[in-house]
PDB file of N, CA and C in Angstrom:
ATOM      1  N   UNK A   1       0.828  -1.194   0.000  1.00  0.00           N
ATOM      2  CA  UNK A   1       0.000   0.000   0.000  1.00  0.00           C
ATOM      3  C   UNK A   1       0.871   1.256   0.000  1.00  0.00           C
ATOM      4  N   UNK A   2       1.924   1.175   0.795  1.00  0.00           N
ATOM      5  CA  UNK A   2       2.920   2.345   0.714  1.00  0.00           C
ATOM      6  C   UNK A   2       3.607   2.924  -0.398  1.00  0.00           C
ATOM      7  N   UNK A   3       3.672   1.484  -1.361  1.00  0.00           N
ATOM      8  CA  UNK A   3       4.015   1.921  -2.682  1.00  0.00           C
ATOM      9  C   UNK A   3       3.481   2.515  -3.785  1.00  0.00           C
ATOM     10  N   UNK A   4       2.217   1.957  -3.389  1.00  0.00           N
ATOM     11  CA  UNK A   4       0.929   2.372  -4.357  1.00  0.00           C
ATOM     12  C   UNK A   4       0.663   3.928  -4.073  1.00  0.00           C
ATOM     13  N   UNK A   5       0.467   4.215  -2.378  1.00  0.00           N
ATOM     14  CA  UNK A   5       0.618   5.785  -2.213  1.00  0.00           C
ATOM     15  C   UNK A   5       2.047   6.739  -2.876  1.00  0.00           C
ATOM     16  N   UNK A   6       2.914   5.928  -2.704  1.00  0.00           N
ATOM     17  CA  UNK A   6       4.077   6.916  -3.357  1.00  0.00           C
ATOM     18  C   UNK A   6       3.708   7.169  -4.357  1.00  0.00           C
ATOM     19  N   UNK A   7       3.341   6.143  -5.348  1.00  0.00           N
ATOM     20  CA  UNK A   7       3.232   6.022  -6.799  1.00  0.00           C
ATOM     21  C   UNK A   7       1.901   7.319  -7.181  1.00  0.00           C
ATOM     22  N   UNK A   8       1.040   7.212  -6.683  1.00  0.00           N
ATOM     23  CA  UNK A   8       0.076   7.844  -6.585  1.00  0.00           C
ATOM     24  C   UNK A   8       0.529   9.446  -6.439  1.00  0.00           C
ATOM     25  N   UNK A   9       0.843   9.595  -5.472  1.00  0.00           N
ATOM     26  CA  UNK A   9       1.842  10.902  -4.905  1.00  0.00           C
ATOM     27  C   UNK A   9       2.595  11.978  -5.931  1.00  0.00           C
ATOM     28  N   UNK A  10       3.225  10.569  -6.565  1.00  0.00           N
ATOM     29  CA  UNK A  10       4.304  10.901  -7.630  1.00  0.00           C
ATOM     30  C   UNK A  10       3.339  11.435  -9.149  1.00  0.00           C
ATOM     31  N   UNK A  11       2.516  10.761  -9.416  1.00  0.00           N
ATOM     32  CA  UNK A  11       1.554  10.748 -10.760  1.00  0.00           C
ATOM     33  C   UNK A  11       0.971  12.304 -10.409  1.00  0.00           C
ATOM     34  N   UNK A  12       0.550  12.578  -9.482  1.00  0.00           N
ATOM     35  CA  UNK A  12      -0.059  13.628  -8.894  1.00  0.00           C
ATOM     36  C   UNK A  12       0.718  15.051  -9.341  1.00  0.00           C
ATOM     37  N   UNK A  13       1.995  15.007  -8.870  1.00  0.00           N
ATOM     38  CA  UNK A  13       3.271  15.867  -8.750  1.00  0.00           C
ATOM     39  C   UNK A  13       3.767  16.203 -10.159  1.00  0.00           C
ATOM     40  N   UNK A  14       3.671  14.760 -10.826  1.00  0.00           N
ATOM     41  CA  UNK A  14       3.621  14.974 -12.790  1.00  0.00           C
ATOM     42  C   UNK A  14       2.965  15.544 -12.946  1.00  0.00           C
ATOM     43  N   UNK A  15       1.491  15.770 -12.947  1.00  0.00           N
ATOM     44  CA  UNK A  15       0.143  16.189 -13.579  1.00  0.00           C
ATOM     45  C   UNK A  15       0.073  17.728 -12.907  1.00  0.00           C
ATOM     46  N   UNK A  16       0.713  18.143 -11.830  1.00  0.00           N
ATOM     47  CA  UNK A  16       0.755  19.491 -11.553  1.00  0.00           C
ATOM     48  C   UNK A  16      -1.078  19.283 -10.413  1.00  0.00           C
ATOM     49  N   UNK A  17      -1.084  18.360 -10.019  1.00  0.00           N
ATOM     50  CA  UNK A  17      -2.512  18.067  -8.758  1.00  0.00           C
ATOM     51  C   UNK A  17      -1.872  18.571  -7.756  1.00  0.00           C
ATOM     52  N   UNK A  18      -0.653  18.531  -7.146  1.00  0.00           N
ATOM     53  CA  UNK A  18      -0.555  18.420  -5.657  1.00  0.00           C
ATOM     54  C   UNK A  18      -0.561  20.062  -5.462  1.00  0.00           C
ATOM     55  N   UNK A  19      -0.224  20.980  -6.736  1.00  0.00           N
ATOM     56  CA  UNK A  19      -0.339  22.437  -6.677  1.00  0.00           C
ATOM     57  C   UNK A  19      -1.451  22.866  -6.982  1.00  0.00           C
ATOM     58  N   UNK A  20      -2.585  22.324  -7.111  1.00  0.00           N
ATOM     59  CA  UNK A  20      -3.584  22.997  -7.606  1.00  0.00           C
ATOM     60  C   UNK A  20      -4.555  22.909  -6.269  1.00  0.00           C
ATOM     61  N   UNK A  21      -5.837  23.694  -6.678  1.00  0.00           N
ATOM     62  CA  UNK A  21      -6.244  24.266  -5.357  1.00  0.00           C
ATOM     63  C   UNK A  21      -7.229  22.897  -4.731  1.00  0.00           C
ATOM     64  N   UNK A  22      -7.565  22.985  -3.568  1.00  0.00           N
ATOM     65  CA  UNK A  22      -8.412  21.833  -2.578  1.00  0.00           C
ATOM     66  C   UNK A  22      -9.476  22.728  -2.982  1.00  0.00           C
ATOM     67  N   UNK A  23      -9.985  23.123  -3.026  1.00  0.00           N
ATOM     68  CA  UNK A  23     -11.570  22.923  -3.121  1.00  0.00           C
ATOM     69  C   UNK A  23     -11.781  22.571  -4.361  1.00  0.00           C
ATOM     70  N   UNK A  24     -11.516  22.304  -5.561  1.00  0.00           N
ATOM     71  CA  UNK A  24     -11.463  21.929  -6.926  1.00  0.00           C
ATOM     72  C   UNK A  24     -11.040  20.638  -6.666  1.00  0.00           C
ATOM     73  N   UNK A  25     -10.095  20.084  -5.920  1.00  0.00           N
ATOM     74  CA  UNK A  25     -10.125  18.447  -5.306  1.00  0.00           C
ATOM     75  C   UNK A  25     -10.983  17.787  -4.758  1.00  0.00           C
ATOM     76  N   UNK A  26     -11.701  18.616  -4.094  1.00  0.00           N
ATOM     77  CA  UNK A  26     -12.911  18.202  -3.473  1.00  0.00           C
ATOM     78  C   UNK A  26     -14.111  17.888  -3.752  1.00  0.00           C
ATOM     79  N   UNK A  27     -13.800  18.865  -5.138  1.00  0.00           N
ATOM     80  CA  UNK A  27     -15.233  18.336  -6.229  1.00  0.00           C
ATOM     81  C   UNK A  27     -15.087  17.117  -6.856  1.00  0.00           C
ATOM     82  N   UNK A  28     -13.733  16.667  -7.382  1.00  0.00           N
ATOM     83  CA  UNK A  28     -13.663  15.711  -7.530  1.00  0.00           C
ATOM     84  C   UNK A  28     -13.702  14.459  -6.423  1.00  0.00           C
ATOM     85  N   UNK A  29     -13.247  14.314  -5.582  1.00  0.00           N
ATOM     86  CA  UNK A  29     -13.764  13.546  -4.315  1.00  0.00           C
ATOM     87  C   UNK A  29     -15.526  13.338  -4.813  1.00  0.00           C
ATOM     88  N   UNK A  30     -15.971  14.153  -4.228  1.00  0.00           N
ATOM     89  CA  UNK A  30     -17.598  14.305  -4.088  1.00  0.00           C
ATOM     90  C   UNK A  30     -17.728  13.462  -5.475  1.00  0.00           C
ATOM     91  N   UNK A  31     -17.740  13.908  -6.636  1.00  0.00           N
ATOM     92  CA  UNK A  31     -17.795  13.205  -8.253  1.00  0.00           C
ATOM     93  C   UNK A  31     -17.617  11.274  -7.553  1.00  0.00           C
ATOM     94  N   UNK A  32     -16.342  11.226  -7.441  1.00  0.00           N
ATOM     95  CA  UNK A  32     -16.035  10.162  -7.239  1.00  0.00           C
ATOM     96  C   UNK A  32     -17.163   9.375  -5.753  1.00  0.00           C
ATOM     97  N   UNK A  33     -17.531  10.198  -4.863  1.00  0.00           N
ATOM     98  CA  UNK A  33     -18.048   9.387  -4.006  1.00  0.00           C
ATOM     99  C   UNK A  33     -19.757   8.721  -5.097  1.00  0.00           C
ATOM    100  N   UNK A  34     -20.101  10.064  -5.868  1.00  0.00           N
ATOM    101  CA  UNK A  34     -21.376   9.507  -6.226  1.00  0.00           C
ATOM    102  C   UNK A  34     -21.506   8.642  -7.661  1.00  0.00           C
ATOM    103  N   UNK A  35     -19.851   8.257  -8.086  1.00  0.00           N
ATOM    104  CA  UNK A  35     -19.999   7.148  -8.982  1.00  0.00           C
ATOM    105  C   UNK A  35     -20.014   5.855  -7.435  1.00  0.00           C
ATOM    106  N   UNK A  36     -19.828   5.806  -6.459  1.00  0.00           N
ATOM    107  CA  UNK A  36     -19.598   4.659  -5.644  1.00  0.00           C
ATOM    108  C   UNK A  36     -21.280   4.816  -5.585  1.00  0.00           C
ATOM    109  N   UNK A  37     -21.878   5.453  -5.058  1.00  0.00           N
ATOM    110  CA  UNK A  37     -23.644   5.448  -5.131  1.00  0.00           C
ATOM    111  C   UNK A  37     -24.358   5.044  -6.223  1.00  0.00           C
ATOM    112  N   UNK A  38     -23.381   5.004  -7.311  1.00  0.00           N
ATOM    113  CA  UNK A  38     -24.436   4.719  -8.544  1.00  0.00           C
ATOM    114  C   UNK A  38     -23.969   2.751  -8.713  1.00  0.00           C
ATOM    115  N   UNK A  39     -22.984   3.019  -7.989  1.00  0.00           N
ATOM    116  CA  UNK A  39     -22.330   1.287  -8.147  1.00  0.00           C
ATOM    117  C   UNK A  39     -22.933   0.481  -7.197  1.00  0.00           C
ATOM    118  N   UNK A  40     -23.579   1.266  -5.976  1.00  0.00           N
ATOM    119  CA  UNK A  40     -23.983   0.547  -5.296  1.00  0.00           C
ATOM    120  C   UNK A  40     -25.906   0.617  -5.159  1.00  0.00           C
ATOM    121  N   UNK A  41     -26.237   1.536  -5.710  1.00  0.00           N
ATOM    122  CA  UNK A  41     -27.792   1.658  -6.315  1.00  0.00           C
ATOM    123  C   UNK A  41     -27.817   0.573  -7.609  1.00  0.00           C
ATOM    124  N   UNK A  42     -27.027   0.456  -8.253  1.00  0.00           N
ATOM    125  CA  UNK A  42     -27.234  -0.552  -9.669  1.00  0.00           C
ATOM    126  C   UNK A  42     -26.303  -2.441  -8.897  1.00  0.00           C
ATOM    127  N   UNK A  43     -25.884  -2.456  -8.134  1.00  0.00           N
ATOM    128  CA  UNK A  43     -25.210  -3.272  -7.510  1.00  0.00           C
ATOM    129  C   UNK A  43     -24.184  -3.823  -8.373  1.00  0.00           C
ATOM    130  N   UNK A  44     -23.176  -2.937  -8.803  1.00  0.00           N
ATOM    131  CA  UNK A  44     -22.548  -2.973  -9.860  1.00  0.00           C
ATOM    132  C   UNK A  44     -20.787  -3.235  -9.513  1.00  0.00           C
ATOM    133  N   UNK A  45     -20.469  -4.441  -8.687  1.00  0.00           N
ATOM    134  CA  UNK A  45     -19.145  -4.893  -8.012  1.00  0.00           C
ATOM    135  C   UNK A  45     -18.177  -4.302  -8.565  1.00  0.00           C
ATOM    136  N   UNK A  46     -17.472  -4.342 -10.222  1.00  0.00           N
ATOM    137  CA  UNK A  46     -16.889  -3.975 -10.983  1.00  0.00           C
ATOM    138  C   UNK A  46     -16.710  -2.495 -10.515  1.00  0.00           C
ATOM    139  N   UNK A  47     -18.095  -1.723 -10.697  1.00  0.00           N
ATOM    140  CA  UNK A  47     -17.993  -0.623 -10.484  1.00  0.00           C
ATOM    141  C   UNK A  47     -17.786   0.656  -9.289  1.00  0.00           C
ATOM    142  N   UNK A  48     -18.172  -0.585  -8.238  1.00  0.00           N
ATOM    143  CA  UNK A  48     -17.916  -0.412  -6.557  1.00  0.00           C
ATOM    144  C   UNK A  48     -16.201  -0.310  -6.602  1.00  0.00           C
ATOM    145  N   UNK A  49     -15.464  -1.214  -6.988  1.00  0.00           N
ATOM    146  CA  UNK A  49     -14.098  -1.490  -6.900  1.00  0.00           C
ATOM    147  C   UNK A  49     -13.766  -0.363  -7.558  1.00  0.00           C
ATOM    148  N   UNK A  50     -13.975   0.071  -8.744  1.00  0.00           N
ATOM    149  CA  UNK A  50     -13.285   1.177  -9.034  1.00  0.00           C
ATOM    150  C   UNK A  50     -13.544   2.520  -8.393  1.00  0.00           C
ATOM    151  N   UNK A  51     -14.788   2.481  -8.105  1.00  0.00           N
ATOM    152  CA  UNK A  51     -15.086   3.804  -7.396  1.00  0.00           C
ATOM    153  C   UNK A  51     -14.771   3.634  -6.475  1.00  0.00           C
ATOM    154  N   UNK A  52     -14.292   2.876  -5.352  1.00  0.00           N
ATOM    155  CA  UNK A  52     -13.951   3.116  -4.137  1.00  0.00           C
ATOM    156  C   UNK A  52     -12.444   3.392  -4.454  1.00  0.00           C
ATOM    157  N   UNK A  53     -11.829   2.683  -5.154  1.00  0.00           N
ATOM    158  CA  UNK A  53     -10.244   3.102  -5.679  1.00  0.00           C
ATOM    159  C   UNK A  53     -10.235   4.455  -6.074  1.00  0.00           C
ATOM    160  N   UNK A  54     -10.629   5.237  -6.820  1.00  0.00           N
ATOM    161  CA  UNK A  54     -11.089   6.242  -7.085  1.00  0.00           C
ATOM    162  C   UNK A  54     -11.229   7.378  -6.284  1.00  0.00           C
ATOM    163  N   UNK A  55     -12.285   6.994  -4.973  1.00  0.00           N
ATOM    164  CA  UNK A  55     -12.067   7.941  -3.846  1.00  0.00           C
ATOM    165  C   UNK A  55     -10.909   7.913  -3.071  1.00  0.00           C
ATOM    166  N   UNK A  56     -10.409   6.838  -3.052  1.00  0.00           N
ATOM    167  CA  UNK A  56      -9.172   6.529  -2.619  1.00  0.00           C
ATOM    168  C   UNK A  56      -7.760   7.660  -2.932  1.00  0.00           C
ATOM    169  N   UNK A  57      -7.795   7.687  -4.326  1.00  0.00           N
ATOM    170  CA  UNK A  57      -7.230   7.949  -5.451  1.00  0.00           C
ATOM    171  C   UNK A  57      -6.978   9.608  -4.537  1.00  0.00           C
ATOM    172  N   UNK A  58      -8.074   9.829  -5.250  1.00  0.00           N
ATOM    173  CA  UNK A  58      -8.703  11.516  -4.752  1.00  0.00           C
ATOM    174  C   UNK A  58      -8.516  12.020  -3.437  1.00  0.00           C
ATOM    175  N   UNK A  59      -8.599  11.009  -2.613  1.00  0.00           N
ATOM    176  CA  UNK A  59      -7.900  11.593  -0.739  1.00  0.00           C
ATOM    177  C   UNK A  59      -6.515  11.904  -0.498  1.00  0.00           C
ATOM    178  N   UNK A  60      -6.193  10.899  -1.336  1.00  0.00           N
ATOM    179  CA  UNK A  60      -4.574  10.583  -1.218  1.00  0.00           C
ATOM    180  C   UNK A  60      -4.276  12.090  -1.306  1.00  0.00           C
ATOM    181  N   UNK A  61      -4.537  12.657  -2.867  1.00  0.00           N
ATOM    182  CA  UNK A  61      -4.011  13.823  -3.494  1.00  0.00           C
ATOM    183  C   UNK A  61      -4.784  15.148  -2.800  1.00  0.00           C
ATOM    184  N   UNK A  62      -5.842  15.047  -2.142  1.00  0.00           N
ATOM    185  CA  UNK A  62      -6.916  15.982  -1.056  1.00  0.00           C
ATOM    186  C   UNK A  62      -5.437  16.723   0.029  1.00  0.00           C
ATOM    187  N   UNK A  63      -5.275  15.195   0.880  1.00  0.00           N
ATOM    188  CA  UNK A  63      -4.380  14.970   1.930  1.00  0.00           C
ATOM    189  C   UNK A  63      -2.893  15.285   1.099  1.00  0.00           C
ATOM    190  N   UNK A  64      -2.153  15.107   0.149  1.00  0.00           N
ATOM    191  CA  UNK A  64      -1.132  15.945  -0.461  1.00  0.00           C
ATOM    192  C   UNK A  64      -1.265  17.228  -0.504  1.00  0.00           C
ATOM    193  N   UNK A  65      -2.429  17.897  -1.091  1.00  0.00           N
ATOM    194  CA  UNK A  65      -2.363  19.220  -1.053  1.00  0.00           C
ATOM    195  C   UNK A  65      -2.388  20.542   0.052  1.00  0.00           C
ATOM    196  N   UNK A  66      -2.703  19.447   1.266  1.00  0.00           N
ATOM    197  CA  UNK A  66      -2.541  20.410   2.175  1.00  0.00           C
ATOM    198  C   UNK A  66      -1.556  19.607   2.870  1.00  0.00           C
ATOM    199  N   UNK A  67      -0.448  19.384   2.683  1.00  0.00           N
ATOM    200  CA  UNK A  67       0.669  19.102   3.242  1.00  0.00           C
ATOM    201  C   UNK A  67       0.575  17.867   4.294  1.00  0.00           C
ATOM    202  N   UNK A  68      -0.414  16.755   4.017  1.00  0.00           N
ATOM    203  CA  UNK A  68      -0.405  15.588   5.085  1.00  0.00           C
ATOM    204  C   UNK A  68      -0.305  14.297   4.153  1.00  0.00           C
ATOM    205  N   UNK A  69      -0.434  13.487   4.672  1.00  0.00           N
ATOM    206  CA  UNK A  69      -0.610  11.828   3.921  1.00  0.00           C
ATOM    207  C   UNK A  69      -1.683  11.084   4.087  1.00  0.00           C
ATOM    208  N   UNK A  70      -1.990  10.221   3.605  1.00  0.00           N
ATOM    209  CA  UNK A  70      -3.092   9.404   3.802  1.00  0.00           C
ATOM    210  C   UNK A  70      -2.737   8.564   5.205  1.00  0.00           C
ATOM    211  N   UNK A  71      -1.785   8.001   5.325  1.00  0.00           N
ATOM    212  CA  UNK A  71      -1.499   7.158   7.077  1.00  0.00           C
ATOM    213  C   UNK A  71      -1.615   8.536   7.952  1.00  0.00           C
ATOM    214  N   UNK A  72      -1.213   9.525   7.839  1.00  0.00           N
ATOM    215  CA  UNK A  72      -1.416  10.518   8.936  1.00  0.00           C
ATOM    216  C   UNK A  72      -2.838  10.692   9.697  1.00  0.00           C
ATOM    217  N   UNK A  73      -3.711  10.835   8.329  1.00  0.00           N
ATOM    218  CA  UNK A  73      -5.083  10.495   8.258  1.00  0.00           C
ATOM    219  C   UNK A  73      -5.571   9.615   8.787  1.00  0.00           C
ATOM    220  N   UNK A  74      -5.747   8.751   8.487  1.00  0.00           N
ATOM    221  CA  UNK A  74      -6.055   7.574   8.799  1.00  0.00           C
ATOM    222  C   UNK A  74      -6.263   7.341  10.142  1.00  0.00           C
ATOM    223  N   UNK A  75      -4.640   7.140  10.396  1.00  0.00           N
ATOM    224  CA  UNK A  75      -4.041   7.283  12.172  1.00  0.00           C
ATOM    225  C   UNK A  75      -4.904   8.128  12.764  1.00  0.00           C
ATOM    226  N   UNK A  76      -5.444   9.157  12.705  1.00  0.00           N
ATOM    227  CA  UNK A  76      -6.185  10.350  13.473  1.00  0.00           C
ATOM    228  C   UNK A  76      -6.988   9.774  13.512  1.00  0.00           C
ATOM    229  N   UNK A  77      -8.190   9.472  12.577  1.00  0.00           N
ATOM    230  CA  UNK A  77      -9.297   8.788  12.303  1.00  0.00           C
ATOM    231  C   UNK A  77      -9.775   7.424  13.223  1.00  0.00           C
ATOM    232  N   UNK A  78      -8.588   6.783  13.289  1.00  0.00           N
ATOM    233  CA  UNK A  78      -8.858   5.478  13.936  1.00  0.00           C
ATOM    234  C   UNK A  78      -8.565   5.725  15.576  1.00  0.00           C
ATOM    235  N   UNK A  79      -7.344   6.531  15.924  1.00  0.00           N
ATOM    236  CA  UNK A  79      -7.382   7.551  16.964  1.00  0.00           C
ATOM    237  C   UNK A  79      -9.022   7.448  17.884  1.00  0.00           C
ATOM    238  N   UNK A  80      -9.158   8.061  17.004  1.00  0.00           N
ATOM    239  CA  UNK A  80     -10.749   8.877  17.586  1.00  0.00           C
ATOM    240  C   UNK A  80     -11.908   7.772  17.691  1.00  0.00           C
ATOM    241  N   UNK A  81     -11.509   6.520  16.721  1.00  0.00           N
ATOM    242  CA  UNK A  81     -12.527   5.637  16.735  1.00  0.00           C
ATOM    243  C   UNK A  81     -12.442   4.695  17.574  1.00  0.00           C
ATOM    244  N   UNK A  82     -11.395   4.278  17.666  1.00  0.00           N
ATOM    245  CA  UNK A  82     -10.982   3.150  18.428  1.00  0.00           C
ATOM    246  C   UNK A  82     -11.574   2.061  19.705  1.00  0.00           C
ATOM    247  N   UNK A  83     -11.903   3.739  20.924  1.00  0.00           N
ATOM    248  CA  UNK A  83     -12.976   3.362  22.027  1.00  0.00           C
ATOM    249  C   UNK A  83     -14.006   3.477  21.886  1.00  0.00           C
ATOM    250  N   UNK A  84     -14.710   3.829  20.989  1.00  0.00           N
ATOM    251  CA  UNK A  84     -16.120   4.379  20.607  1.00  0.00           C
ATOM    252  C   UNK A  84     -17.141   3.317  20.908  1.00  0.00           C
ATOM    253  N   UNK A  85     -18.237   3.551  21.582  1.00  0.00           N
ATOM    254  CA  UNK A  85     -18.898   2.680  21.566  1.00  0.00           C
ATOM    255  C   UNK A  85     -20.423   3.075  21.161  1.00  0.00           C
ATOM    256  N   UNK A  86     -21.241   2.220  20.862  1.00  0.00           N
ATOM    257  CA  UNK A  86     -22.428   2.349  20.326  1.00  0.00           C
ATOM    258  C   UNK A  86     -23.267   1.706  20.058  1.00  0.00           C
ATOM    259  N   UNK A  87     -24.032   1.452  18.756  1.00  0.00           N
ATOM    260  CA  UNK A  87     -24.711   0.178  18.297  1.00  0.00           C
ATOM    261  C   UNK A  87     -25.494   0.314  17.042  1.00  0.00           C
ATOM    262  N   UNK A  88     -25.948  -0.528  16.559  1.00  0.00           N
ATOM    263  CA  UNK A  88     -26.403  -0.561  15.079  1.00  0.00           C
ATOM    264  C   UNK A  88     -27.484   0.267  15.285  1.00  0.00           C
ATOM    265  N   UNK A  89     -28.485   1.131  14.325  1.00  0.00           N
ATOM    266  CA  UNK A  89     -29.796   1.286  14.203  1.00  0.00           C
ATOM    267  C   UNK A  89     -30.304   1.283  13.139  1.00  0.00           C
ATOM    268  N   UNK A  90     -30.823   0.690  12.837  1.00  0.00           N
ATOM    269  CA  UNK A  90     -31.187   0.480  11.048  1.00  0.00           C
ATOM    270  C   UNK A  90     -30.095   0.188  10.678  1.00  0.00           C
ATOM    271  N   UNK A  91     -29.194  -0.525  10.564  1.00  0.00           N
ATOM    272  CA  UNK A  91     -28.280  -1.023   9.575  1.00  0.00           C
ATOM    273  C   UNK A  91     -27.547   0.296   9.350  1.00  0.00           C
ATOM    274  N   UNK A  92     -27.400   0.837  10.498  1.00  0.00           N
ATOM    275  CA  UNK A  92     -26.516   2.164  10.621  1.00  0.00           C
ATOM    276  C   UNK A  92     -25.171   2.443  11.635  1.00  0.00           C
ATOM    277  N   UNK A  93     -24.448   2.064  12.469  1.00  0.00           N
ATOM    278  CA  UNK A  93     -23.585   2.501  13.561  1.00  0.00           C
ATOM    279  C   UNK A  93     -23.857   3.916  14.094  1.00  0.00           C
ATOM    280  N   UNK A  94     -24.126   4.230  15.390  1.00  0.00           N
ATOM    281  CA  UNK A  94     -24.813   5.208  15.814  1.00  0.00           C
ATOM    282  C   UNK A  94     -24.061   5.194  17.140  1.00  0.00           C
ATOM    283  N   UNK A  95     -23.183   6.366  17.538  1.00  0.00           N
ATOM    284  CA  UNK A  95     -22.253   7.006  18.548  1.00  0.00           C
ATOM    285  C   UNK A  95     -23.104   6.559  19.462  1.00  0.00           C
ATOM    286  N   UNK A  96     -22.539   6.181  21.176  1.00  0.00           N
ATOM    287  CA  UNK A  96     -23.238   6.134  22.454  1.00  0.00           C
ATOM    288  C   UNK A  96     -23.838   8.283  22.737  1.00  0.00           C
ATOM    289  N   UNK A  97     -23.068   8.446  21.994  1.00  0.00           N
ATOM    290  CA  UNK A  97     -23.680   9.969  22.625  1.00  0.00           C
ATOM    291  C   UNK A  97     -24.679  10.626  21.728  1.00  0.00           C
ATOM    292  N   UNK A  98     -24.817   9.692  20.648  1.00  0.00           N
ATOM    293  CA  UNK A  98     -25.616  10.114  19.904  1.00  0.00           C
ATOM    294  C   UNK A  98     -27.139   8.977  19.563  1.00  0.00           C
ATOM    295  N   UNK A  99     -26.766   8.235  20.786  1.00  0.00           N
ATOM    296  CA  UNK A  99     -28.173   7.867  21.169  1.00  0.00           C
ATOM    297  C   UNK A  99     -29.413   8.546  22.357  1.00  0.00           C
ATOM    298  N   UNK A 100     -30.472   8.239  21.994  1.00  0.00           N
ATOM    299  CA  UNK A 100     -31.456   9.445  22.718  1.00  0.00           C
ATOM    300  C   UNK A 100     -32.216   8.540  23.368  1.00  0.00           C
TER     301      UNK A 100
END
């Protein structure tokens, strides 16, 4: 995976992405999250895999442009998740503090 992020990193840095502005990254993010909605409204596996690669793709270079990495990320993320406790509701995960 580390390689694949370099590689990624690097393609980015060719194409002149890692200088260009985040909120114009972000549209693309968003683009990319709602081909994963259309893959998963049509139940379309093929198309799940790429779109989730895709958003993938798009964080990596999100998280480049403002000077972090995707493990930095991540790490924070799971950080925060780690003790969390809660429980399903509707086929949802729902915070203990955000039950009523």
């Amino acid at each position: 995976m580390n390689e694949l992020i370099t590689n990624i990193e690097q393609w980015s840095i060719n194409k002149g992405l890692d200088k260009a502005k985040s909120r114009k990254q972000f549209l693309k993010v968003t683009e990319e999250v709602g081909e994963v909605a259309a893959a998963l409204a049509r139940n379309d596996k093929d198309a799940l895999r790429d779109g989730i690669g895709d958003v993938v793709v798009t964080l990596i270079i999100l998280a480049q442009q403002n000077g972090m990495d995707l493990h930095e990320c991540v790490n924070q993320a799971y950080d925060e998740i780690k003790g969390r406790t809660g429980k399903m509701v509707n086929g949802v995960f729902v915070k203990s503090e955000d039950l009523t």
